[in-house]
N, C-alpha and C. Protein backbone atom coordinates (compact mmCIF):
# COMPACT_ATOMS: atom_id res chain seq x y z
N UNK A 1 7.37 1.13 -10.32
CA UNK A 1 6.93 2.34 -9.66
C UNK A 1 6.17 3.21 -10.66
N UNK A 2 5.25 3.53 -10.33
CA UNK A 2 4.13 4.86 -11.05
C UNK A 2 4.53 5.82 -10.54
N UNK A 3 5.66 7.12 -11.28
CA UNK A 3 6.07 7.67 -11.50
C UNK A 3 5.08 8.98 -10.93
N UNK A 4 3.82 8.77 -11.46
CA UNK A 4 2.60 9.65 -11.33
C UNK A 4 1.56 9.37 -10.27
N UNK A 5 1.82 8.75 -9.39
CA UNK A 5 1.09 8.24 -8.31
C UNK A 5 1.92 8.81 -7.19
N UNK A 6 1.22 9.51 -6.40
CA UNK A 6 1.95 10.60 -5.10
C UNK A 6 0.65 11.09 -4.57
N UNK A 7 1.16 11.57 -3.34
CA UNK A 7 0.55 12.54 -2.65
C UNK A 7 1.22 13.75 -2.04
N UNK A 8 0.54 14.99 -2.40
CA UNK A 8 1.39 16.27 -2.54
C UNK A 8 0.65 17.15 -1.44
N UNK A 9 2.14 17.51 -1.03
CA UNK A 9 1.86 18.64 0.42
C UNK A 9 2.81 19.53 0.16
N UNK A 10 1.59 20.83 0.07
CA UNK A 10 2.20 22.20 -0.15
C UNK A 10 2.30 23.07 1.13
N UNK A 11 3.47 23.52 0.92
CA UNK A 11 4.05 24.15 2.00
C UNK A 11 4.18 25.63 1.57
N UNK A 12 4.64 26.43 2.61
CA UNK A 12 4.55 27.92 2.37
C UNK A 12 5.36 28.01 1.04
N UNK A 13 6.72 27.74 0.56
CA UNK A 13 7.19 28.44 -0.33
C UNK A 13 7.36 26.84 -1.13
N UNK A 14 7.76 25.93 -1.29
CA UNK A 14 7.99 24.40 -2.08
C UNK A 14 6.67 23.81 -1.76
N UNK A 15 6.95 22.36 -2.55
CA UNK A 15 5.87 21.21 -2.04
C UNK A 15 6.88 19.90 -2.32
N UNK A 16 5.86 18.86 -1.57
CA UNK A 16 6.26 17.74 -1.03
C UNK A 16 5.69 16.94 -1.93
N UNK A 17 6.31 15.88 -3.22
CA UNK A 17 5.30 14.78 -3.24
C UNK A 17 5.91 13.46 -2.44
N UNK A 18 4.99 12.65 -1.74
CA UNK A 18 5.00 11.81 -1.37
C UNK A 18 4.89 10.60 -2.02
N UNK A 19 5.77 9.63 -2.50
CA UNK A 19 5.55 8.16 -2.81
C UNK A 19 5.46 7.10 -1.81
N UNK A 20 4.66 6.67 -2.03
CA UNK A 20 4.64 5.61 -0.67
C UNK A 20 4.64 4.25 -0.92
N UNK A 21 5.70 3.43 -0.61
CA UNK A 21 5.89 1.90 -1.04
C UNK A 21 5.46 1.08 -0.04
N UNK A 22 4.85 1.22 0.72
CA UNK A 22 4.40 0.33 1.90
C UNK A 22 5.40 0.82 3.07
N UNK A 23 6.51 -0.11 3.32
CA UNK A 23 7.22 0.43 4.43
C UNK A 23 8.24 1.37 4.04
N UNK A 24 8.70 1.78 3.17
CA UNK A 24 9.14 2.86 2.48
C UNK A 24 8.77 4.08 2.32
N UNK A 25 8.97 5.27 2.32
CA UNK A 25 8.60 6.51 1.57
C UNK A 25 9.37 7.26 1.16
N UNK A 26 9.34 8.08 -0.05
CA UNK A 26 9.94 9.22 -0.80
C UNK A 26 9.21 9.82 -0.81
N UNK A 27 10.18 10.90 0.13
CA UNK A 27 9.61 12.33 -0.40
C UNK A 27 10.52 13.33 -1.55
N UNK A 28 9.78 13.46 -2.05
CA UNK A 28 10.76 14.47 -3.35
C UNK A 28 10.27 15.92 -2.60
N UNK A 29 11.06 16.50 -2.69
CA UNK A 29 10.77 18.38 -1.88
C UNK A 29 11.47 19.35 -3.13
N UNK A 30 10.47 19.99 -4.15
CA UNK A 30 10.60 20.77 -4.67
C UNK A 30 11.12 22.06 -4.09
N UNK A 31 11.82 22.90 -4.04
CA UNK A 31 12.30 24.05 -4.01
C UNK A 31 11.45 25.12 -4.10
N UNK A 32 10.99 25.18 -5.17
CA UNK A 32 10.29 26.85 -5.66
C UNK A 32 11.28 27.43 -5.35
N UNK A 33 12.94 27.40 -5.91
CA UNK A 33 13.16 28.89 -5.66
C UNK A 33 14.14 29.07 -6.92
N UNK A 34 14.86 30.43 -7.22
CA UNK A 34 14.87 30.60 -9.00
C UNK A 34 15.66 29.52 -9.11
N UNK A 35 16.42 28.36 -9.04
CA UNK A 35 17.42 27.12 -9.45
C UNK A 35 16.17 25.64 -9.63
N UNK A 36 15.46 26.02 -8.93
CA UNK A 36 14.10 24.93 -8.72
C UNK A 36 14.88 23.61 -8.84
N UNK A 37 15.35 23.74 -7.27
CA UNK A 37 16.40 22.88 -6.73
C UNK A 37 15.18 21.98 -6.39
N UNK A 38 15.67 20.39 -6.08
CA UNK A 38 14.83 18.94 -5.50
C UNK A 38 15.89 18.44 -4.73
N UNK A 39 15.17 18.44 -3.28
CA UNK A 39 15.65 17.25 -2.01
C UNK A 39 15.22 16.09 -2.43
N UNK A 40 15.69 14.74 -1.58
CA UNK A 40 14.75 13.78 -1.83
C UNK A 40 15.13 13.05 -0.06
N UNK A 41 14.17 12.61 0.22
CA UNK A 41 14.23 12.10 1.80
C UNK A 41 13.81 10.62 1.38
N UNK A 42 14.31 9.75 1.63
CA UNK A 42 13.87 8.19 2.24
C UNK A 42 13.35 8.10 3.76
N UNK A 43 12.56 7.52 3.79
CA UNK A 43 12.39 7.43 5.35
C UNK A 43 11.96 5.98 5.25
N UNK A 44 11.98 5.09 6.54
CA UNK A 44 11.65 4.15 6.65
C UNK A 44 11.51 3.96 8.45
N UNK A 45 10.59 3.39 8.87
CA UNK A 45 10.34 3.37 10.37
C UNK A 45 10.46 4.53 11.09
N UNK A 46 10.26 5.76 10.22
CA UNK A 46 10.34 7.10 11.51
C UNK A 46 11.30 7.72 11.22
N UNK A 47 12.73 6.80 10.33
CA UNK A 47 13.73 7.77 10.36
C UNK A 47 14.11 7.73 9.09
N UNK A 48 14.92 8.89 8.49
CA UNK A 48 15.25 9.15 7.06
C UNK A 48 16.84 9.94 7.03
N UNK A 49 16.90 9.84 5.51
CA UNK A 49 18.18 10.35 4.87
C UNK A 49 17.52 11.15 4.25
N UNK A 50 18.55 12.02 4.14
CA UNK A 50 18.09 13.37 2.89
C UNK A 50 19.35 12.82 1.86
N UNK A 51 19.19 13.17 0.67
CA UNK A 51 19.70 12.93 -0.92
C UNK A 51 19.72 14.67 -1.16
N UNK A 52 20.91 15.05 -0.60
CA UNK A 52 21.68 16.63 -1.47
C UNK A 52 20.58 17.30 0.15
N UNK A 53 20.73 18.61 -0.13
CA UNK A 53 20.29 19.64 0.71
C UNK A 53 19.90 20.68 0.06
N UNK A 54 18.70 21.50 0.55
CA UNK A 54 18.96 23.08 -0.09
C UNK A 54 19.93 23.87 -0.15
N UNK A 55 19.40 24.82 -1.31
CA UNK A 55 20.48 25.94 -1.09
C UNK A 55 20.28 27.37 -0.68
N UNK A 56 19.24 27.20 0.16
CA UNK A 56 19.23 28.87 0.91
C UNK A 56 18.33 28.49 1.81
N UNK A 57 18.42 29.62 2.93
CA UNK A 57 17.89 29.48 4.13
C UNK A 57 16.29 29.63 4.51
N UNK A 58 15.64 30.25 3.53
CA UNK A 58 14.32 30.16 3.06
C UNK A 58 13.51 28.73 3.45
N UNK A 59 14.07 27.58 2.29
CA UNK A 59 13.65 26.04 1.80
C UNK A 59 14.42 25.59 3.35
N UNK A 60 15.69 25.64 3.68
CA UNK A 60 16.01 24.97 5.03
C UNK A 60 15.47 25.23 6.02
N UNK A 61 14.52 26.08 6.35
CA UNK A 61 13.83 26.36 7.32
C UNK A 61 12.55 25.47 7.22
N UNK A 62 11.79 25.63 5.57
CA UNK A 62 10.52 24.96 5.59
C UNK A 62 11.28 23.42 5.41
N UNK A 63 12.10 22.85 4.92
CA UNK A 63 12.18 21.04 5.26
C UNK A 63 12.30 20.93 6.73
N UNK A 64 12.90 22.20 7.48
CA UNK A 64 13.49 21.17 8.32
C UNK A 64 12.19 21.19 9.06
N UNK A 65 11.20 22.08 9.44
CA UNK A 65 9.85 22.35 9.82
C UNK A 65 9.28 20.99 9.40
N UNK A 66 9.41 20.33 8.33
CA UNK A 66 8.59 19.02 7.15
C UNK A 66 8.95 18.02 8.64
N UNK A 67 10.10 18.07 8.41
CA UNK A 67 10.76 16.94 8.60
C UNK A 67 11.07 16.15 10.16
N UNK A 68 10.01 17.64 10.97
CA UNK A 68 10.34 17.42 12.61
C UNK A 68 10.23 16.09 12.61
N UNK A 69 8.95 15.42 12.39
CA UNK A 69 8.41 14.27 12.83
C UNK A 69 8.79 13.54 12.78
N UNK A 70 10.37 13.33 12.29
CA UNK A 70 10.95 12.31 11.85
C UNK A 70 12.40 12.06 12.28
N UNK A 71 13.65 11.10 12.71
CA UNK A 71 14.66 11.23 12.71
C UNK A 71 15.61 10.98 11.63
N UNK A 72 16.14 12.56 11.66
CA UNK A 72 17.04 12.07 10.00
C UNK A 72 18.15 12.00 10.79
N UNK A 73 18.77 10.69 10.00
CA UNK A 73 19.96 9.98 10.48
C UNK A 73 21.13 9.90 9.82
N UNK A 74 21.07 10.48 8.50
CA UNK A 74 22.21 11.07 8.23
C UNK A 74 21.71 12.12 6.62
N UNK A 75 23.12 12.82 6.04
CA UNK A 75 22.63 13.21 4.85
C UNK A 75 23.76 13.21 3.67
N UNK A 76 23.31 12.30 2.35
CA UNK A 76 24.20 12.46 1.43
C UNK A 76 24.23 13.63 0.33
N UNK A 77 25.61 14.26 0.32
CA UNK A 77 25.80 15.03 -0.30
C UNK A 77 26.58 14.60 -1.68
N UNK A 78 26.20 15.09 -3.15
CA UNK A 78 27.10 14.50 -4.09
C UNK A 78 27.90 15.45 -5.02
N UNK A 79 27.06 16.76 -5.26
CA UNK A 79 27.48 17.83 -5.84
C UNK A 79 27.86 18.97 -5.07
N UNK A 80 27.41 19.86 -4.26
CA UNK A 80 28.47 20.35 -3.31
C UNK A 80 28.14 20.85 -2.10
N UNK A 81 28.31 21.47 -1.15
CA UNK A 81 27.86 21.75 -0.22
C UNK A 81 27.09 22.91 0.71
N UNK A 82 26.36 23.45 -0.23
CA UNK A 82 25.43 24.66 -0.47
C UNK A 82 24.54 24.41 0.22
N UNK A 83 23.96 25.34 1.32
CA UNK A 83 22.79 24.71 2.44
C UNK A 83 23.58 23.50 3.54
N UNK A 84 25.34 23.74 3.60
CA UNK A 84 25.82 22.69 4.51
C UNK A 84 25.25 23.36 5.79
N UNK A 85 24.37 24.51 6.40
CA UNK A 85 23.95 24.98 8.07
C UNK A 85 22.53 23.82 7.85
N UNK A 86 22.36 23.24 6.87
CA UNK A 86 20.88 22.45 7.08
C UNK A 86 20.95 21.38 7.83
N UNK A 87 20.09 21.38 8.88
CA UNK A 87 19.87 19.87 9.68
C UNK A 87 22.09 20.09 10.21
N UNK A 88 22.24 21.10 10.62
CA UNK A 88 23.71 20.74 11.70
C UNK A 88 24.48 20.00 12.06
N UNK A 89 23.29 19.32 12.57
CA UNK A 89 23.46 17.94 13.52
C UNK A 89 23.50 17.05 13.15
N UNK A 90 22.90 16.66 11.80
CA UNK A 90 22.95 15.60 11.40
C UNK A 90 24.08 15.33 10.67
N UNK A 91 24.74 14.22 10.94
CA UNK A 91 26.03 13.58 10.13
C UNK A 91 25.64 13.97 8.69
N UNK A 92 27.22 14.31 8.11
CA UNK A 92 27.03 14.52 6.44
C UNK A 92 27.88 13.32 5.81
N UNK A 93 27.59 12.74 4.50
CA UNK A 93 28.39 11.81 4.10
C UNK A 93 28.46 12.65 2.63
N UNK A 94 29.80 13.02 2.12
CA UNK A 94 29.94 13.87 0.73
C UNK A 94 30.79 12.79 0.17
N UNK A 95 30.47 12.91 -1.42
CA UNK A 95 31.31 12.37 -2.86
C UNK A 95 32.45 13.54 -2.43
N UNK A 96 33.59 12.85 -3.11
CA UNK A 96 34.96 13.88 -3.02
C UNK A 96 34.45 15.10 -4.28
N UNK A 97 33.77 14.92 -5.19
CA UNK A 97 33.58 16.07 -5.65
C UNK A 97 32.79 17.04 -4.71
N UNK A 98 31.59 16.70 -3.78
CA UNK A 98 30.95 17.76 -2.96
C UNK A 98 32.20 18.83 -2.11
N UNK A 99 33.21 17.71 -1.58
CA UNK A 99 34.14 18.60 -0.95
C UNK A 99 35.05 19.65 -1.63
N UNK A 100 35.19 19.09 -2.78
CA UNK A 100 36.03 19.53 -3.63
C UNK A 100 35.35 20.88 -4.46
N UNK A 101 34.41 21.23 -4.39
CA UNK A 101 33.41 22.04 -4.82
C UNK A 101 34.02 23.76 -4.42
N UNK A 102 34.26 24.14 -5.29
CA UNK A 102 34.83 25.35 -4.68
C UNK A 102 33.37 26.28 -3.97
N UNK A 103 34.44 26.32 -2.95
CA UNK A 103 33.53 27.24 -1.74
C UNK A 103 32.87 28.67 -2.11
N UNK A 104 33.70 29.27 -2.88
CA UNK A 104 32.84 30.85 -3.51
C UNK A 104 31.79 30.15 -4.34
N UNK A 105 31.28 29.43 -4.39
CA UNK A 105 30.45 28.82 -5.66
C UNK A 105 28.64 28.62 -4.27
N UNK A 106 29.12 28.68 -3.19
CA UNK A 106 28.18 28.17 -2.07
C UNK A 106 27.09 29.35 -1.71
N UNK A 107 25.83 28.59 -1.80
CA UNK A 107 24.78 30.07 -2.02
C UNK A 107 23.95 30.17 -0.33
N UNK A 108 24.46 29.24 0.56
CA UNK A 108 24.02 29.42 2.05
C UNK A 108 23.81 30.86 2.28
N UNK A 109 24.12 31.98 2.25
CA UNK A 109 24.25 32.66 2.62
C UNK A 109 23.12 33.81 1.92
């Protein structure tokens, strides 16, 4: 993989680079916000996973806007659960540390 080979879509407040493996894609979703937090989405045939979530309601508004076009079908969480109102609906799968994550530590709000 060329690390440096993407295509980048800027959005109101983050940007998107796109890797594209043929039937594959990564999207990496920069943040822009002061933690300059990174999503990462797999998608394959239309539908995708998200890798972690944002952490404020700002960035969860613009992925989930990214991401209409697509069905995300589930989302892994590994570190904790900050931005858990993102995508609702969609099934969450957490590491026992995400759960274990103390809750005053959670910046959703």
């Amino acid at each position: 993989m060329n690390k440096n080979t993407f295509t980048t879509v800027k959005l109101a407040k983050g940007v998107v680079n796109i890797y594209d493996f043929g039937s594959v894609k990564l999207h990496a979703y920069k943040t822009s916000d002061f933690i300059d937090d990174e999503v990462f989405i797999v998608e394959k045939n239309d539908k995708a996973v998200v890798i972690e979530s944002p952490c404020f309601f700002e960035n969860n508004k613009e992925l989930a806007e990214y991401l209409k076009t697509v069905e995300v079908v589930g989302m892994l969480i590994a570190y904790h659960g900050a931005g858990a109102t993102f995508l609702s609906d969609v099934p969450k799968y957490a590491t026992q540390n995400a759960v274990d994550y103390p809750s005053h530590c959670l910046m959703d709000n």
